[in-house]
N, C-alpha and C. Protein backbone atom coordinates (compact mmCIF):
# COMPACT_ATOMS: atom_id res chain seq x y z
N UNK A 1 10.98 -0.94 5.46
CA UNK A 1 10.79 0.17 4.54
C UNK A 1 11.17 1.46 5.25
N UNK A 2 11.55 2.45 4.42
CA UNK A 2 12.28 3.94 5.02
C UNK A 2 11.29 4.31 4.66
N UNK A 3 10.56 5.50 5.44
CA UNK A 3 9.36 6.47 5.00
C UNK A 3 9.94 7.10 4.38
N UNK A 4 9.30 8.08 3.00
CA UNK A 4 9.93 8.95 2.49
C UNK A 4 8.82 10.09 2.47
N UNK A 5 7.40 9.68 2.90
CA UNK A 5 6.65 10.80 3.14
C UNK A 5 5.17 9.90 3.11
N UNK A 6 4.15 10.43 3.61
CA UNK A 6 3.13 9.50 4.82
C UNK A 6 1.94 10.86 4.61
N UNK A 7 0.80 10.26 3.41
CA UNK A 7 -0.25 10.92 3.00
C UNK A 7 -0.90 10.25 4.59
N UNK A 8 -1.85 11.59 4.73
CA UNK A 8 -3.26 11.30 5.75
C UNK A 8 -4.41 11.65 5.05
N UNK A 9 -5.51 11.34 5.22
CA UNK A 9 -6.87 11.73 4.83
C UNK A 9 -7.63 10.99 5.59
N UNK A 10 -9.09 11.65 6.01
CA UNK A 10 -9.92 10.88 6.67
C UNK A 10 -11.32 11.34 5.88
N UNK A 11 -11.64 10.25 5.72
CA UNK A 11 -13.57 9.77 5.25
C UNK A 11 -14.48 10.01 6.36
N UNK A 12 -15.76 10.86 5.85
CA UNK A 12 -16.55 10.45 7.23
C UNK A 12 -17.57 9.92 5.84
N UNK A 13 -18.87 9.33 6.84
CA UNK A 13 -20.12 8.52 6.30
C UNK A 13 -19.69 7.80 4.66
N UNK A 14 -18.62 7.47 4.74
CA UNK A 14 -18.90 6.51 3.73
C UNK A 14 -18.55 6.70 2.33
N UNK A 15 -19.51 6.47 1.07
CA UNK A 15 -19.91 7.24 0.36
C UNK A 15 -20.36 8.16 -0.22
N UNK A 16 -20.76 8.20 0.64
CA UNK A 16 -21.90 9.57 0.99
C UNK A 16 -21.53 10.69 1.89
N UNK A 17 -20.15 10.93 1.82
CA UNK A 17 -19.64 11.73 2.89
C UNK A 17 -18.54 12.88 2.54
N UNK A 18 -17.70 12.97 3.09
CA UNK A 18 -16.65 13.82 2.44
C UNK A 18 -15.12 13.15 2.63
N UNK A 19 -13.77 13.59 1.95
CA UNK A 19 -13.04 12.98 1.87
C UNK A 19 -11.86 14.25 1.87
N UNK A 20 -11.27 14.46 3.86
CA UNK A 20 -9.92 15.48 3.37
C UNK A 20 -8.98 14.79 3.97
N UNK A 21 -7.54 15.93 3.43
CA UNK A 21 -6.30 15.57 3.67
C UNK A 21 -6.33 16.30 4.75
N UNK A 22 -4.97 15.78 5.63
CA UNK A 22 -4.47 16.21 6.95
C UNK A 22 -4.16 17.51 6.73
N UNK A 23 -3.65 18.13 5.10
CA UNK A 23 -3.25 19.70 4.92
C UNK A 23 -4.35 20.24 4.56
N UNK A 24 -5.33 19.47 4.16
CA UNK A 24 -6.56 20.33 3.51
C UNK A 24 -6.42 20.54 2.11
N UNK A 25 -5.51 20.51 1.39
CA UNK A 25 -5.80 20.33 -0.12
C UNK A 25 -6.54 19.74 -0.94
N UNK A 26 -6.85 18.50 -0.31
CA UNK A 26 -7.85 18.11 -0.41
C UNK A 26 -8.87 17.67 0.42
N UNK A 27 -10.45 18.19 -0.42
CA UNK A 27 -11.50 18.39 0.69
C UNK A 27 -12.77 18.44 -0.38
N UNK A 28 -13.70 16.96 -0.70
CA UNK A 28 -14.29 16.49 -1.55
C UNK A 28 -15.33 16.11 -1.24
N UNK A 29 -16.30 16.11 -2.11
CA UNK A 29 -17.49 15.67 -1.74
C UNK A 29 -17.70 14.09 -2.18
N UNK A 30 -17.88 13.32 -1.48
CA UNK A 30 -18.59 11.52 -2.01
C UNK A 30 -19.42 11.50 -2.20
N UNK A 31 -19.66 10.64 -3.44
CA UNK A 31 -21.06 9.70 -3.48
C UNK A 31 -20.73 8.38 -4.07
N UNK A 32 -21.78 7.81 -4.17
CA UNK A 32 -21.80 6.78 -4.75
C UNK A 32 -22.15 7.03 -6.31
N UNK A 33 -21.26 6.30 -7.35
CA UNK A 33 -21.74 6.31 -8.59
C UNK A 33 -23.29 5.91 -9.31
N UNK A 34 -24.27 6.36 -9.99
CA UNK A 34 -25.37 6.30 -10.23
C UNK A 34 -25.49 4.53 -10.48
N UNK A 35 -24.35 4.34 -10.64
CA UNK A 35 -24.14 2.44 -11.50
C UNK A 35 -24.54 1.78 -10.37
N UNK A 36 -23.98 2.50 -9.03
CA UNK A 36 -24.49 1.66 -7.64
C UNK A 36 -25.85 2.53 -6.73
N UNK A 37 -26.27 2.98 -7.32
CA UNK A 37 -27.71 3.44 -6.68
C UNK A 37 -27.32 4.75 -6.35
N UNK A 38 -26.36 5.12 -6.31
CA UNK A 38 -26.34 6.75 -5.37
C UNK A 38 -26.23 7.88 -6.59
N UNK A 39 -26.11 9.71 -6.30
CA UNK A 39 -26.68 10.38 -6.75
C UNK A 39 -25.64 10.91 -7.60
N UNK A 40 -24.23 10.48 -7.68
CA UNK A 40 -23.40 10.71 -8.90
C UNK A 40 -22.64 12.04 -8.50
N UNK A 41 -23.17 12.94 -7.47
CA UNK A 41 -23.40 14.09 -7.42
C UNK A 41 -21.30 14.11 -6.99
N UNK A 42 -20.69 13.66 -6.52
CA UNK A 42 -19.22 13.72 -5.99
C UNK A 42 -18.52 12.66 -6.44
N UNK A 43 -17.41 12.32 -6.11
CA UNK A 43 -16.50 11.29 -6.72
C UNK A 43 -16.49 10.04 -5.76
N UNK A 44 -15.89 9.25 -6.16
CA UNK A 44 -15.90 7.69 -5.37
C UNK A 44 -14.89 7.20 -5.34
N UNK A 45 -14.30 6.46 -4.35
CA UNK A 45 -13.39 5.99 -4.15
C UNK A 45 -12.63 5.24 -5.01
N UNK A 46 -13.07 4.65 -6.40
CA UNK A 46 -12.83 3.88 -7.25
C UNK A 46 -12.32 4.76 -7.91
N UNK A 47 -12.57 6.70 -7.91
CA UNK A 47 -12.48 7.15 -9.02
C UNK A 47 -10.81 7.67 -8.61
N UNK A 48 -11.05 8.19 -6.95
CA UNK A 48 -9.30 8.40 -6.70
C UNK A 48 -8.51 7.28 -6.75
N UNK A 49 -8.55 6.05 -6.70
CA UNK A 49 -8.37 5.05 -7.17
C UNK A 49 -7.36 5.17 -8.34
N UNK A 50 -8.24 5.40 -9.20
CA UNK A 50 -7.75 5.90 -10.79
C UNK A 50 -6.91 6.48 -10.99
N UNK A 51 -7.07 7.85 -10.47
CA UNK A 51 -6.10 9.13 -10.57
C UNK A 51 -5.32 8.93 -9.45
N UNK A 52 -4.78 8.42 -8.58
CA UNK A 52 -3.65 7.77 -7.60
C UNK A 52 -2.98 7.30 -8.74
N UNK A 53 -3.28 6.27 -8.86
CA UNK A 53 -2.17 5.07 -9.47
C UNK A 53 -2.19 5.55 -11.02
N UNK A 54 -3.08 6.09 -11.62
CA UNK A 54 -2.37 6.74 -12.98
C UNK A 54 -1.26 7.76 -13.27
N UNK A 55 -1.59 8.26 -11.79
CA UNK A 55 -0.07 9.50 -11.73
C UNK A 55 1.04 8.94 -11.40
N UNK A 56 0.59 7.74 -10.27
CA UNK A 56 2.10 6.82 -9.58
C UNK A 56 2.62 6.16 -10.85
N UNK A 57 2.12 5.74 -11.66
CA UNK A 57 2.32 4.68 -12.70
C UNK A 57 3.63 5.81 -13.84
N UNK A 58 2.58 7.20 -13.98
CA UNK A 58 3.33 7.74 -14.77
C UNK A 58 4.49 8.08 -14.42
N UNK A 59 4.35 8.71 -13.12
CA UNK A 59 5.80 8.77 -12.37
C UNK A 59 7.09 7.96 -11.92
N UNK A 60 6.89 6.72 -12.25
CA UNK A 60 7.49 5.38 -12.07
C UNK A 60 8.06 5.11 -13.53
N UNK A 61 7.31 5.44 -14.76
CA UNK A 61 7.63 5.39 -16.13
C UNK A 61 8.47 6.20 -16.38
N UNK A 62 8.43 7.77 -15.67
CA UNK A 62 9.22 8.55 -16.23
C UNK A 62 10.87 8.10 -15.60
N UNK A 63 11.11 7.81 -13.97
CA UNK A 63 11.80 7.35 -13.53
C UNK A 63 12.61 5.80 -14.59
N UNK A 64 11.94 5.21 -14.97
CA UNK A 64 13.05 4.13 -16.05
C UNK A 64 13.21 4.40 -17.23
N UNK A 65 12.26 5.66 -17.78
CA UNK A 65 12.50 6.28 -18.87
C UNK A 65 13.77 6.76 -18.74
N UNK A 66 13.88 7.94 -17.59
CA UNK A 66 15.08 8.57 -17.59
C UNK A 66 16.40 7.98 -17.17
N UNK A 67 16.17 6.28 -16.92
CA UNK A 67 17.43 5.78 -16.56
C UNK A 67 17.61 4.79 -18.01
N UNK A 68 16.50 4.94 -18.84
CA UNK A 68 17.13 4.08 -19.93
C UNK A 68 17.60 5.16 -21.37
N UNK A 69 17.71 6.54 -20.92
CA UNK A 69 17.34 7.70 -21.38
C UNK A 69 16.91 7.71 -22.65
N UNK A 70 15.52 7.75 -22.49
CA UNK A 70 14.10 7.66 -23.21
C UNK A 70 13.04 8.48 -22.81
N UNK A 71 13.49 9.26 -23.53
CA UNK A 71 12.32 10.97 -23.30
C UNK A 71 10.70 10.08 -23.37
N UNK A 72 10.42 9.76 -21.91
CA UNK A 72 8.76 9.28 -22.23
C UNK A 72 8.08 10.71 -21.11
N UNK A 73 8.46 12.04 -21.29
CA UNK A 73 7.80 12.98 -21.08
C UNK A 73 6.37 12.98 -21.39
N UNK A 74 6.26 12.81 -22.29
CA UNK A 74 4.89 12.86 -22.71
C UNK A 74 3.95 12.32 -22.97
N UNK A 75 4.37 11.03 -21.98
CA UNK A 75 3.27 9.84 -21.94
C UNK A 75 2.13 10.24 -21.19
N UNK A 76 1.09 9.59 -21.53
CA UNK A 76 -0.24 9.14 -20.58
C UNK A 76 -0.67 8.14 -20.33
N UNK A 77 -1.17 8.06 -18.53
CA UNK A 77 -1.48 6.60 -18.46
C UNK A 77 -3.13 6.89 -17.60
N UNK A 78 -3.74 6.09 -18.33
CA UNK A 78 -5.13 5.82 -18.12
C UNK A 78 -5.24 4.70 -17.19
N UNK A 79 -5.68 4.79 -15.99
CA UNK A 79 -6.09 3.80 -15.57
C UNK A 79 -7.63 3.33 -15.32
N UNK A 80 -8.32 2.80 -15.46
CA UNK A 80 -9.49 2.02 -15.27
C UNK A 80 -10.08 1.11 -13.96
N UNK A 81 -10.30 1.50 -13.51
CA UNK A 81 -10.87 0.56 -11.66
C UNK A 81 -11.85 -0.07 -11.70
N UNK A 82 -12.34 -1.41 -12.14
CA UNK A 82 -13.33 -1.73 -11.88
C UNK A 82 -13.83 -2.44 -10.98
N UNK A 83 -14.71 -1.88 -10.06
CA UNK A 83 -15.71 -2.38 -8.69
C UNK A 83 -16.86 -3.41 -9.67
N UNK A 84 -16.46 -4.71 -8.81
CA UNK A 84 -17.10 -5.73 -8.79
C UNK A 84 -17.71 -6.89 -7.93
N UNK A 85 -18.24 -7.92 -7.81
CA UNK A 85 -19.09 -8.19 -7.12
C UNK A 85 -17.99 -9.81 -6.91
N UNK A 86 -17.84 -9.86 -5.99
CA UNK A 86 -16.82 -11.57 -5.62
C UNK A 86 -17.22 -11.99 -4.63
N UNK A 87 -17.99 -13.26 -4.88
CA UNK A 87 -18.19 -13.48 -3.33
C UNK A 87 -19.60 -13.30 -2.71
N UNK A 88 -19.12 -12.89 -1.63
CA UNK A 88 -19.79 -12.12 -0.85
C UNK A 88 -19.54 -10.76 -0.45
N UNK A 89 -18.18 -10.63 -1.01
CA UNK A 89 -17.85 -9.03 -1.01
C UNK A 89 -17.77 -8.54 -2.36
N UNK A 90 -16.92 -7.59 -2.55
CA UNK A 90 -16.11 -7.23 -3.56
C UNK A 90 -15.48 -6.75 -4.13
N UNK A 91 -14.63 -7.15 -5.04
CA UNK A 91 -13.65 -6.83 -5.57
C UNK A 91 -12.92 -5.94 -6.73
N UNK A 92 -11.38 -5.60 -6.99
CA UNK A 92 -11.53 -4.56 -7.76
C UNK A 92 -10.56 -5.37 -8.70
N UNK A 93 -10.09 -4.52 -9.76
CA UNK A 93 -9.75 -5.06 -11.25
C UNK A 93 -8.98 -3.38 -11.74
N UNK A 94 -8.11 -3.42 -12.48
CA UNK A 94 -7.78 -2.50 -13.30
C UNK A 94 -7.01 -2.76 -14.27
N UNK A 95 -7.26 -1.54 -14.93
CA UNK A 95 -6.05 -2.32 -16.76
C UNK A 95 -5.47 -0.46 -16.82
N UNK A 96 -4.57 -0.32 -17.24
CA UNK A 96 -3.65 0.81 -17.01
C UNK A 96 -3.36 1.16 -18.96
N UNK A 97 -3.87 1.82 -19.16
CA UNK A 97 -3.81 2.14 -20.57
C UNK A 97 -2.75 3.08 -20.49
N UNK A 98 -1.39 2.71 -21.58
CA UNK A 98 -0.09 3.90 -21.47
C UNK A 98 0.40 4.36 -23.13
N UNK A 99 -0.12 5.74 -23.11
CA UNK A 99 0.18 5.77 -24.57
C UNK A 99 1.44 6.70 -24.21
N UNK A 100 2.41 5.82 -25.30
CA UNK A 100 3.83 6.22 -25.03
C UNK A 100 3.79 7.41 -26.27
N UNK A 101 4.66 8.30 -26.18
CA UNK A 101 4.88 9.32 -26.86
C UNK A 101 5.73 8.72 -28.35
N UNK A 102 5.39 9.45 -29.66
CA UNK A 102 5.49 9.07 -31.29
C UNK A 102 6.91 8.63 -31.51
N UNK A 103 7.48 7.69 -31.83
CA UNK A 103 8.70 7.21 -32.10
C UNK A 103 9.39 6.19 -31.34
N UNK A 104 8.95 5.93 -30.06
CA UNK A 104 9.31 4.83 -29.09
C UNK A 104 9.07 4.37 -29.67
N UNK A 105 10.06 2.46 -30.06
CA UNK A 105 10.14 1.56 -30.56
C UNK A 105 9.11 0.88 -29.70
N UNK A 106 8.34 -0.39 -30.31
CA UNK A 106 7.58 -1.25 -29.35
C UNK A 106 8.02 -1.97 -28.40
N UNK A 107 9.51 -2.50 -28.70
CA UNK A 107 9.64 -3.53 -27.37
C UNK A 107 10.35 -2.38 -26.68
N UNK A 108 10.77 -1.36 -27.08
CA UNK A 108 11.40 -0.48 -26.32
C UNK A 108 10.38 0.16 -24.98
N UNK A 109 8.99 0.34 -25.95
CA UNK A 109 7.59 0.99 -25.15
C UNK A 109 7.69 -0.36 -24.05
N UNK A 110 7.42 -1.42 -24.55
CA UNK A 110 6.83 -2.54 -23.74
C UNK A 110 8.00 -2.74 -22.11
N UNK A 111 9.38 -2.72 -22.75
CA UNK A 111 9.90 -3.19 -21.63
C UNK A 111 10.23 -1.84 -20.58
N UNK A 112 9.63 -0.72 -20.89
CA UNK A 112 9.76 0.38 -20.27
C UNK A 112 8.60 0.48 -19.29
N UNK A 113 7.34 0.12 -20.01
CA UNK A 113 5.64 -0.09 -19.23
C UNK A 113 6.25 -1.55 -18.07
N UNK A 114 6.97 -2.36 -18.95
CA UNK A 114 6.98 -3.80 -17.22
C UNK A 114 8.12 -3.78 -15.95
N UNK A 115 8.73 -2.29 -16.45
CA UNK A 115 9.61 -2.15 -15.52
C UNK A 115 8.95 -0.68 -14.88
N UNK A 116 8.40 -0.45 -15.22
CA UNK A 116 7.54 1.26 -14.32
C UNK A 116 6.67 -0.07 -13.37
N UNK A 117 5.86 -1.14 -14.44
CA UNK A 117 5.04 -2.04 -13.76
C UNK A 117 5.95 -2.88 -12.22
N UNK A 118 7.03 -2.79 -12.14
CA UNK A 118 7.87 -3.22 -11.03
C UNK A 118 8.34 -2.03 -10.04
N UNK A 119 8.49 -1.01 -10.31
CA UNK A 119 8.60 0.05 -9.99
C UNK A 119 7.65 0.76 -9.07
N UNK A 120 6.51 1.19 -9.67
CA UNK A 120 5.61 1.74 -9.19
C UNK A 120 4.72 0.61 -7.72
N UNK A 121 4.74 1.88 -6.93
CA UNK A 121 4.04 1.72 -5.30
C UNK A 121 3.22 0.91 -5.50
N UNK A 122 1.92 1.47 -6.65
CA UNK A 122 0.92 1.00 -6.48
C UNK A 122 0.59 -0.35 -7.01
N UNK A 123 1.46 -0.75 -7.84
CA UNK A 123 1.73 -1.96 -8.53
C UNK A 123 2.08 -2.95 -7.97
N UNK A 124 3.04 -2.60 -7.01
CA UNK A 124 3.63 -3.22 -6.12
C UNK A 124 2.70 -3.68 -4.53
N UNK A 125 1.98 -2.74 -4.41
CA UNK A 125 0.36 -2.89 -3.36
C UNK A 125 -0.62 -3.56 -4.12
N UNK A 126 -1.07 -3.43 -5.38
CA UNK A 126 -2.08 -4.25 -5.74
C UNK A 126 -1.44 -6.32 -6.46
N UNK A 127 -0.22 -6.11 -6.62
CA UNK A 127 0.36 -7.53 -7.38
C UNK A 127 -0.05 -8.64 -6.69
N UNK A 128 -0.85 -9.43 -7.10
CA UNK A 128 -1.15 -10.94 -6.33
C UNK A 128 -2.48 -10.49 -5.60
N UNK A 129 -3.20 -9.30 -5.57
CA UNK A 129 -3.96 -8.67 -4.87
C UNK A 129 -5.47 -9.13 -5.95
N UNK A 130 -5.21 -8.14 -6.77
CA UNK A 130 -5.88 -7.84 -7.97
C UNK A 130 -5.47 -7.96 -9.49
N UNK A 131 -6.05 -8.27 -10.24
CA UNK A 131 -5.63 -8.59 -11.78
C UNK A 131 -5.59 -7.09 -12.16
N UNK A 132 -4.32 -6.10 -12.46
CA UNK A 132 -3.47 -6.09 -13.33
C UNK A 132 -3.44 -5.93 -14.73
N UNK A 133 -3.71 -5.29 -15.71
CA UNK A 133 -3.30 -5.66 -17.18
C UNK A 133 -3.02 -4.18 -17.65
N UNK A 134 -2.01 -4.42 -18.55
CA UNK A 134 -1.26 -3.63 -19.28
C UNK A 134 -1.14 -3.65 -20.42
N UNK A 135 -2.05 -2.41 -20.81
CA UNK A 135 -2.09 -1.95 -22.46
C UNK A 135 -1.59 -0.90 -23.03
N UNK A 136 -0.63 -0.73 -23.88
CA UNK A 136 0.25 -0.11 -24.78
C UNK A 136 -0.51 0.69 -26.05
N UNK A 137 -0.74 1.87 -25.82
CA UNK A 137 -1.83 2.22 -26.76
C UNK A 137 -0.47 3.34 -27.89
């Protein structure tokens, strides 16, 4: 792989701790979600989670949009993380909700969402990892 650019951030204590970047743009408070005992009070790793790969996803869409030239400007993609219990550890799950903008044809929407789905980083880091699903809203 060629680097094309190399995020840093470091966590201290956990959940319960804080979460910055090497530039400082970002600089957050953790907690744990009230669902897992903690005080709700900051965000969780599940939640950047979300907003990572919902922006990578969109950005990967717009990229085969614009090579199948298909104005999907104005899509949104929702993603969903769910922390669960496998095992003895556990595990995560997501479903990527993409509402394509008014007039995209359906298989046109569909084969545009499974090729961003080949495309995109994060898709490509979680495949065979974690279940995956893709909904066309």
């Amino acid at each position: 792989m060629d680097a094309l650019y190399t995020a840093v951030a470091t966590a201290t204590h956990g959940r319960e701790g804080r979460a910055v970047t090497s530039d400082g743009k970002l600089d957050l408070g953790l907690s744990a979600p009230v669902e897992l005992g903690g005080n709700g009070q900051g965000t969780n790793p599940e939640q950047l989670f979300a907003a990572g790969y919902a922006a990578c996803f969109g950005s990967a869409l717009g990229v085969v949009g614009r090579a199948a030239k298909v104005d999907v400007s104005d899509a949104a993609v929702t993603a969903e993380v769910v922390l669960g219990k496998q095992g003895e550890g556990f595990a995560l799950a997501v479903t990527l909700r993409v509402e394509l903008p008014e007039g995209i044809e359906e298989e046109t929407g569909r084969k545009l969402v499974e090729q961003a789905h080949q495309v995109c980083p994060y898709s490509n880091a979680t495949r065979g990892n974690i279940p995956v699903d893709l909904v066309i809203e």
